[in-house]
N, C-alpha and C. Protein backbone atom coordinates (compact mmCIF):
# COMPACT_ATOMS: atom_id res chain seq x y z
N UNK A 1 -53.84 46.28 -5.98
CA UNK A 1 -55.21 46.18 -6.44
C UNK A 1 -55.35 46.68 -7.88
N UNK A 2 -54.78 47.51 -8.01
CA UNK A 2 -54.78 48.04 -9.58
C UNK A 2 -54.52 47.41 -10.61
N UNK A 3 -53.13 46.58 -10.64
CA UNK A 3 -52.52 45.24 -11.16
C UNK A 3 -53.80 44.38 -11.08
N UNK A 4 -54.37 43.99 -10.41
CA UNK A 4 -55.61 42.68 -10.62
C UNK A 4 -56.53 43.29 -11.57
N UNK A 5 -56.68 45.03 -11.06
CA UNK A 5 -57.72 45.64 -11.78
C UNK A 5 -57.62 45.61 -13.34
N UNK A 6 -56.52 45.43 -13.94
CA UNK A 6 -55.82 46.02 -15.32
C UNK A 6 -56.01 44.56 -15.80
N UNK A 7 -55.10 43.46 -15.17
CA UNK A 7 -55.16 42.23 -16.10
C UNK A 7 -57.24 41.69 -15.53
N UNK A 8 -57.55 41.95 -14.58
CA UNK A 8 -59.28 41.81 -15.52
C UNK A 8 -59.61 42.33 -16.45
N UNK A 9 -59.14 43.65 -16.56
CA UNK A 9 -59.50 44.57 -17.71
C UNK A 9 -59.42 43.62 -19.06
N UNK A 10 -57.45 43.79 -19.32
CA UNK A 10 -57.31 42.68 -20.44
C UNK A 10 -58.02 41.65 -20.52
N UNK A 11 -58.58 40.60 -19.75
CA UNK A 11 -59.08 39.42 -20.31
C UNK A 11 -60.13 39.79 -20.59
N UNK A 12 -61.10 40.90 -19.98
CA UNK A 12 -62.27 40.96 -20.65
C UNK A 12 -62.43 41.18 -21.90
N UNK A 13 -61.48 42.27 -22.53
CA UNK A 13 -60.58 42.52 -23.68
C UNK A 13 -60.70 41.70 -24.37
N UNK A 14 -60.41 40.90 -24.18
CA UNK A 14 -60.09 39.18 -25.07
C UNK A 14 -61.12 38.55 -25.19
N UNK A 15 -61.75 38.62 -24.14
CA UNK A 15 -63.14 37.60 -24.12
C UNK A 15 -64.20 38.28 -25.38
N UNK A 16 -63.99 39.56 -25.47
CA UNK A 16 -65.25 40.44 -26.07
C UNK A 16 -64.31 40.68 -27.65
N UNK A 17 -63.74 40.47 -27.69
CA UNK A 17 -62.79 40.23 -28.56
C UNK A 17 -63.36 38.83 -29.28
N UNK A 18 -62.85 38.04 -28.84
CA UNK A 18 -63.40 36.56 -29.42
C UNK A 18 -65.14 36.38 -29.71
N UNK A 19 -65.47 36.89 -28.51
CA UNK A 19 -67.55 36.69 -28.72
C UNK A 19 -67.40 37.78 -29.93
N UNK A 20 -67.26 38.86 -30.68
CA UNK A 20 -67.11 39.69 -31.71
C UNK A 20 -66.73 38.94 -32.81
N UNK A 21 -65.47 38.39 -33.08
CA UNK A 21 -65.57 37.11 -33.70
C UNK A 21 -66.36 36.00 -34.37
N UNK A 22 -66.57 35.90 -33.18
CA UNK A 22 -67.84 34.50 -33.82
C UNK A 22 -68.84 34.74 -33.84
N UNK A 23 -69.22 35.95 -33.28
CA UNK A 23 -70.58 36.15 -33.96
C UNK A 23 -70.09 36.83 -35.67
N UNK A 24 -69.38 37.35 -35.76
CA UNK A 24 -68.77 38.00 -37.05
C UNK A 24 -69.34 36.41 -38.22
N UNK A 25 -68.53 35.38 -37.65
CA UNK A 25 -68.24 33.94 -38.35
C UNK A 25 -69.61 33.29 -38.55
N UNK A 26 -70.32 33.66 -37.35
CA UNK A 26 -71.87 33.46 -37.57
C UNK A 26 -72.68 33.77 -38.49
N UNK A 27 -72.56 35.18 -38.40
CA UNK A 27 -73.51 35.73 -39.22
C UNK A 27 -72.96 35.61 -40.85
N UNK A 28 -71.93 35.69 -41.13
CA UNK A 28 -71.63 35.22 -42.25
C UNK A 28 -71.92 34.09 -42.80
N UNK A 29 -72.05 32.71 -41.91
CA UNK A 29 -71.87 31.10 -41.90
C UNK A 29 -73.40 31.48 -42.69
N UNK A 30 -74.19 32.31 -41.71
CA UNK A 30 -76.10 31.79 -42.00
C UNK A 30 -76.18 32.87 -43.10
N UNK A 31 -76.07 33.76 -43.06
CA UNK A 31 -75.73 34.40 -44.71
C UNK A 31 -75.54 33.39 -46.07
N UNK A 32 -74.53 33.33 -45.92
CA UNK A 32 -74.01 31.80 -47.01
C UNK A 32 -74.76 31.02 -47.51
N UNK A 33 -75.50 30.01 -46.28
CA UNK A 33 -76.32 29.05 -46.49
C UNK A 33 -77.60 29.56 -46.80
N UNK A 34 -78.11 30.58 -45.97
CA UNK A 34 -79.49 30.95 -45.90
C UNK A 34 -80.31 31.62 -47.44
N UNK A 35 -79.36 32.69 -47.70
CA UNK A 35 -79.24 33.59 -48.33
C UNK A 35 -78.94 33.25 -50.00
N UNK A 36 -77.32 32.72 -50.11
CA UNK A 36 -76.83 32.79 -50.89
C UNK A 36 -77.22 31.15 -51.25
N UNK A 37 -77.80 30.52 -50.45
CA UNK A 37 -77.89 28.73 -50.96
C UNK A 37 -76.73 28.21 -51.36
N UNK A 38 -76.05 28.45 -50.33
CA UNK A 38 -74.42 27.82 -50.77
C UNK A 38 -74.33 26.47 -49.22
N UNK A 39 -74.27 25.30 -49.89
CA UNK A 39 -73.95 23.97 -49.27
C UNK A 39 -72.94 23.87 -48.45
N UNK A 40 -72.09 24.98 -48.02
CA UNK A 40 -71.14 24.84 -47.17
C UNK A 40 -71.00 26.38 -46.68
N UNK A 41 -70.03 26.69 -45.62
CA UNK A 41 -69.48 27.97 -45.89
C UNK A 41 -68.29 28.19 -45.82
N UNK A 42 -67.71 29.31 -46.94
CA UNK A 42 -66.43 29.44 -47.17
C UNK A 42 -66.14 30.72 -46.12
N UNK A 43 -65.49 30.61 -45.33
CA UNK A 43 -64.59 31.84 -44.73
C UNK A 43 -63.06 31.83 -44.89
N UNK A 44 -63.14 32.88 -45.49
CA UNK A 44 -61.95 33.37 -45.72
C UNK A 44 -60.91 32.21 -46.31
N UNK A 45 -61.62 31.42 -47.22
CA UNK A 45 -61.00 30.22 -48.08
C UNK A 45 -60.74 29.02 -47.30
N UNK A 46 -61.78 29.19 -46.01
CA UNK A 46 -61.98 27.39 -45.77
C UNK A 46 -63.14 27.81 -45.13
N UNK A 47 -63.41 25.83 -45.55
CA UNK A 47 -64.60 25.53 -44.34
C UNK A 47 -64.35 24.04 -43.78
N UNK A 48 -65.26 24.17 -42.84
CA UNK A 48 -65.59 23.34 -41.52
C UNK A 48 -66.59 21.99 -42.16
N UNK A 49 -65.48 21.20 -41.78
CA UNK A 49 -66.80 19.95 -41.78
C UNK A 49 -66.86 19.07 -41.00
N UNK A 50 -68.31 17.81 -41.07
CA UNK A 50 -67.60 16.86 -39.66
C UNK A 50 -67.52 15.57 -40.70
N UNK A 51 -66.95 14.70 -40.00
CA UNK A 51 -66.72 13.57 -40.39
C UNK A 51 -68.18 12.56 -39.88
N UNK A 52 -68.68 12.13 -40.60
CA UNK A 52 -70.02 11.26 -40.43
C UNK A 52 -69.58 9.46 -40.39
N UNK A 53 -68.55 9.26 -41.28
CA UNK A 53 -68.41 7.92 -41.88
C UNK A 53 -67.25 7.34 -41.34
N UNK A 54 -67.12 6.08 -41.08
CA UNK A 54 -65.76 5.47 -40.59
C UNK A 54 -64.42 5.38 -41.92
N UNK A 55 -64.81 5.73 -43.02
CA UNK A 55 -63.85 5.66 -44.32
C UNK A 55 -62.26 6.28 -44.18
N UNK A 56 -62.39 6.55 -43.21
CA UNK A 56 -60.87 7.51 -43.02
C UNK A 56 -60.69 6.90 -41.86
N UNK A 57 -60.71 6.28 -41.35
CA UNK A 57 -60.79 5.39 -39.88
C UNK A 57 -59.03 5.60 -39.69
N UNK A 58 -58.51 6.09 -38.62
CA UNK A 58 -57.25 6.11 -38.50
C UNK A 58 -56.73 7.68 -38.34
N UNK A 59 -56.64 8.11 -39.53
CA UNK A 59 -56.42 9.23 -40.02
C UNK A 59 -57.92 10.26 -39.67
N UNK A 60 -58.91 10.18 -39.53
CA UNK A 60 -59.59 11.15 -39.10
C UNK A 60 -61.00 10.08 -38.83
N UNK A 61 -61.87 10.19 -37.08
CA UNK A 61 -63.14 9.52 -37.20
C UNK A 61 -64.30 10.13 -36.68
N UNK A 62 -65.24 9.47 -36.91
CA UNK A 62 -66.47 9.89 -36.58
C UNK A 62 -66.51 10.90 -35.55
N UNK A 63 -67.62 12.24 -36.08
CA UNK A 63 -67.58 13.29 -34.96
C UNK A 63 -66.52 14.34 -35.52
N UNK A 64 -65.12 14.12 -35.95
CA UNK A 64 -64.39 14.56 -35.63
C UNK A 64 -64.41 15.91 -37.00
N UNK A 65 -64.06 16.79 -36.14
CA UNK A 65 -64.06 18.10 -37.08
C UNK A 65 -62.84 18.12 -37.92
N UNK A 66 -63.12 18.99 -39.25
CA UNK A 66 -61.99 19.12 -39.92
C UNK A 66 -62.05 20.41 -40.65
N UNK A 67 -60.96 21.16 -41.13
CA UNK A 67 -61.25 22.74 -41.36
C UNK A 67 -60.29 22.40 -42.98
N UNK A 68 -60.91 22.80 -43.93
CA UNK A 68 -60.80 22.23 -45.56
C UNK A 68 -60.41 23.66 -45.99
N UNK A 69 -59.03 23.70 -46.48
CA UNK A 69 -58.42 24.82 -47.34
C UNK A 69 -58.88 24.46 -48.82
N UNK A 70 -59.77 25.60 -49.12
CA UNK A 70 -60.39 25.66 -50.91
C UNK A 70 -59.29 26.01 -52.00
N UNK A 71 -59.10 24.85 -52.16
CA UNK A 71 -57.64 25.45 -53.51
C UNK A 71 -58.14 24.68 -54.64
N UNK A 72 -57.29 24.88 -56.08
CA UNK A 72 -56.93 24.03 -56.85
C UNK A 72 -55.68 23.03 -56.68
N UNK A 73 -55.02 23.71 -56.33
CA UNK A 73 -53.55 23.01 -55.99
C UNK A 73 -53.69 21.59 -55.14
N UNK A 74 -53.90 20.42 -56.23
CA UNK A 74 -54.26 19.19 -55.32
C UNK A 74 -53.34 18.50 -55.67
N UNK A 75 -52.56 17.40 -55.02
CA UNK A 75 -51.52 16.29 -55.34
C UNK A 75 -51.80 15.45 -55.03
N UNK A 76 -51.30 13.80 -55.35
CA UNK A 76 -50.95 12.93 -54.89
C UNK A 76 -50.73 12.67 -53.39
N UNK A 77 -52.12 12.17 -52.50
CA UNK A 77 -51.71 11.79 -51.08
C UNK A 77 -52.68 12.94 -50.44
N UNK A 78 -52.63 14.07 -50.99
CA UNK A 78 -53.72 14.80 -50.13
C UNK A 78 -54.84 14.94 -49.90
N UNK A 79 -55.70 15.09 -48.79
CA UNK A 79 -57.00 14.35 -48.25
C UNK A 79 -57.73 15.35 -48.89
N UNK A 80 -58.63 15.28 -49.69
CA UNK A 80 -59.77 16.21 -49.99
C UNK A 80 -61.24 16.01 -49.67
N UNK A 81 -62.12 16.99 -49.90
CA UNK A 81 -63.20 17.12 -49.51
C UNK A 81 -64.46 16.86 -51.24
N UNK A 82 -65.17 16.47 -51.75
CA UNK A 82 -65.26 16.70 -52.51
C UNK A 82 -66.69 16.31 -52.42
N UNK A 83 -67.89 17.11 -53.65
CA UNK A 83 -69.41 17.05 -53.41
C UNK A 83 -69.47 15.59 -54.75
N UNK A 84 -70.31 14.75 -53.89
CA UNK A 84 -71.04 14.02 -55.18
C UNK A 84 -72.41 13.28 -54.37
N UNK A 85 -73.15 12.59 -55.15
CA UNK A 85 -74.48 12.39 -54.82
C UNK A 85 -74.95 13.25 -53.97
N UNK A 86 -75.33 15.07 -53.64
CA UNK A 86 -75.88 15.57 -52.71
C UNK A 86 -75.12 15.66 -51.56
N UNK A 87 -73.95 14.95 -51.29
CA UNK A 87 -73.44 14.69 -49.98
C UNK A 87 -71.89 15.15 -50.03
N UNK A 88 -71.01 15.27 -48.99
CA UNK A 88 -69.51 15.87 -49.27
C UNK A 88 -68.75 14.63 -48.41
N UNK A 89 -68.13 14.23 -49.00
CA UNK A 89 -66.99 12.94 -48.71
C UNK A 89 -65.56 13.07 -48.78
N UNK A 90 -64.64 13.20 -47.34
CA UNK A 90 -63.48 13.29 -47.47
C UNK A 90 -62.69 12.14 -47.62
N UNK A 91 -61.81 12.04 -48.92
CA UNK A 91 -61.06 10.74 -48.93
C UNK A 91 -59.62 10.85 -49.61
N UNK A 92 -58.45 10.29 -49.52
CA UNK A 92 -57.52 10.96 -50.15
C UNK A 92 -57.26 10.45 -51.49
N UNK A 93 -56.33 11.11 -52.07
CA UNK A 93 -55.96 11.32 -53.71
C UNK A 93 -55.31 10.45 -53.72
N UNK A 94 -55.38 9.44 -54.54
CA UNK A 94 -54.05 8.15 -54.84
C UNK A 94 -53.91 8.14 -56.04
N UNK A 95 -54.88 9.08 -57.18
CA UNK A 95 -53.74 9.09 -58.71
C UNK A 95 -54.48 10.38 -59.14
N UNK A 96 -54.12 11.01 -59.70
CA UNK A 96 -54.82 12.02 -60.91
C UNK A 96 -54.47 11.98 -62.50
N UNK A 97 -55.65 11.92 -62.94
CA UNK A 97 -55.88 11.70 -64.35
C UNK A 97 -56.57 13.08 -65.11
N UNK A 98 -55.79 14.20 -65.72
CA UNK A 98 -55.45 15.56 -66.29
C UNK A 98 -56.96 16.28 -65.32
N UNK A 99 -58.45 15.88 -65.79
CA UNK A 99 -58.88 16.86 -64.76
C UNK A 99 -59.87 16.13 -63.83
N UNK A 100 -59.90 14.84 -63.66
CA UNK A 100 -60.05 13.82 -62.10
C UNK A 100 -58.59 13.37 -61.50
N UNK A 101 -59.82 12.99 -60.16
CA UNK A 101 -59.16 12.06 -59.45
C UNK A 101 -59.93 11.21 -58.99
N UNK A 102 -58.42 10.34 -58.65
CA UNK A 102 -59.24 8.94 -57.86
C UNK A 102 -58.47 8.69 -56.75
N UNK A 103 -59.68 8.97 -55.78
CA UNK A 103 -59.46 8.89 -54.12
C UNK A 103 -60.00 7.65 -53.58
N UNK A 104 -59.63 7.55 -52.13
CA UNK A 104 -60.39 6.39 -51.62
C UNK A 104 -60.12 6.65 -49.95
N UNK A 105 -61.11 6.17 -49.62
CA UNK A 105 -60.95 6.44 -48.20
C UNK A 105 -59.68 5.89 -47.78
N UNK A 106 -59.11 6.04 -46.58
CA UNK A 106 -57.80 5.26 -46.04
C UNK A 106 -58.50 3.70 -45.75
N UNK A 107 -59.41 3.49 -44.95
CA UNK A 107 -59.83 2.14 -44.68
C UNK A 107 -60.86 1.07 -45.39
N UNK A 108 -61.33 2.09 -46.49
CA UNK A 108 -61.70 1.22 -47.75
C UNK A 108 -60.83 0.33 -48.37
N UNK A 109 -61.74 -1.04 -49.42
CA UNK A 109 -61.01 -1.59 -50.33
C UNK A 109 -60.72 -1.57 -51.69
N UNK A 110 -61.94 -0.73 -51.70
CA UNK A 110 -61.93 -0.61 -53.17
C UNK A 110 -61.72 1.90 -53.53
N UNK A 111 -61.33 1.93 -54.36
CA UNK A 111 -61.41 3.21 -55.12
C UNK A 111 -62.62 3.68 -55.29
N UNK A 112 -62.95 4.94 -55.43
CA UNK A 112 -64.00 5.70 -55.47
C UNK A 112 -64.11 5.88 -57.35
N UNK A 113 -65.55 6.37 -57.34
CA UNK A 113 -65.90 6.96 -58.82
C UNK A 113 -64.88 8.09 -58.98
N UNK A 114 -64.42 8.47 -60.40
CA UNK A 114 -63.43 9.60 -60.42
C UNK A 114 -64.09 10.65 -59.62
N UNK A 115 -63.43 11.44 -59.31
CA UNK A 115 -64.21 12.86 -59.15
C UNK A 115 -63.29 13.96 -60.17
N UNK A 116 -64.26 14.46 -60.44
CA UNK A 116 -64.29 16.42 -61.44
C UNK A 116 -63.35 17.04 -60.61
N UNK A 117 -62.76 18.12 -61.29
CA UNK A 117 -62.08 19.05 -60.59
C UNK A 117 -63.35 20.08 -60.09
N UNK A 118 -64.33 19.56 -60.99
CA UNK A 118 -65.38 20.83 -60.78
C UNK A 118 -66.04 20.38 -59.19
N UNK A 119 -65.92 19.17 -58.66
CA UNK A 119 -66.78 18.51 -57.25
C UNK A 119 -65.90 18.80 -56.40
């Protein structure tokens, strides 16, 4: 009985562990936005977004969550996240030109407007 008693113990452990967590992730998330008027939130050098658009059709679709590491360090082929008209659009890098790029969704036909290193 003691053995059952101990590993309930631990999982509760864990459970109160994790709810500590996300409320931690919470209150930071509405901080961010609320507070600081920041359009996304950065934790701990990423954030969370969803996918709205079929443009990545294959490689990532509608609904589907995605968790965006904030770097400079961008190359050739890698999927980024980037702000233009008000809105944030993930599409990948197919050339860079010293401080754009030009991305395009995977299931588009045509290339996107450059984007800034600054978007």
């Amino acid at each position: 009985m003691s053995s059952i008693k101990k590993s309930l113990n631990s999982i509760l452990n864990i459970l109160v562990t994790i709810m500590i967590i996300l409320l931690f992730v919470s209150v930071i998330s509405n901080f961010q936005t609320s507070f600081l008027g920041k359009k996304y939130n950065n934790i701990f050098g990423y954030a969370l977004f969803e996918i709205k658009t079929a443009s990545m059709s294959g490689t990532m679709e509608i609904n589907d969550w995605i968790l965006v590491k904030i770097t400079d360090d961008i190359k050739v082929d890698d999927i980024i996240t980037f702000e233009q008209d008000g809105s944030f659009t993930t599409h990948r890098v197919i050339q860079i030109y010293k401080d754009a790029y030009i991305t395009k969704g995977d299931s588009n036909t045509t290339t996107d407007v450059p984007v800034d290193k600054s978007q």
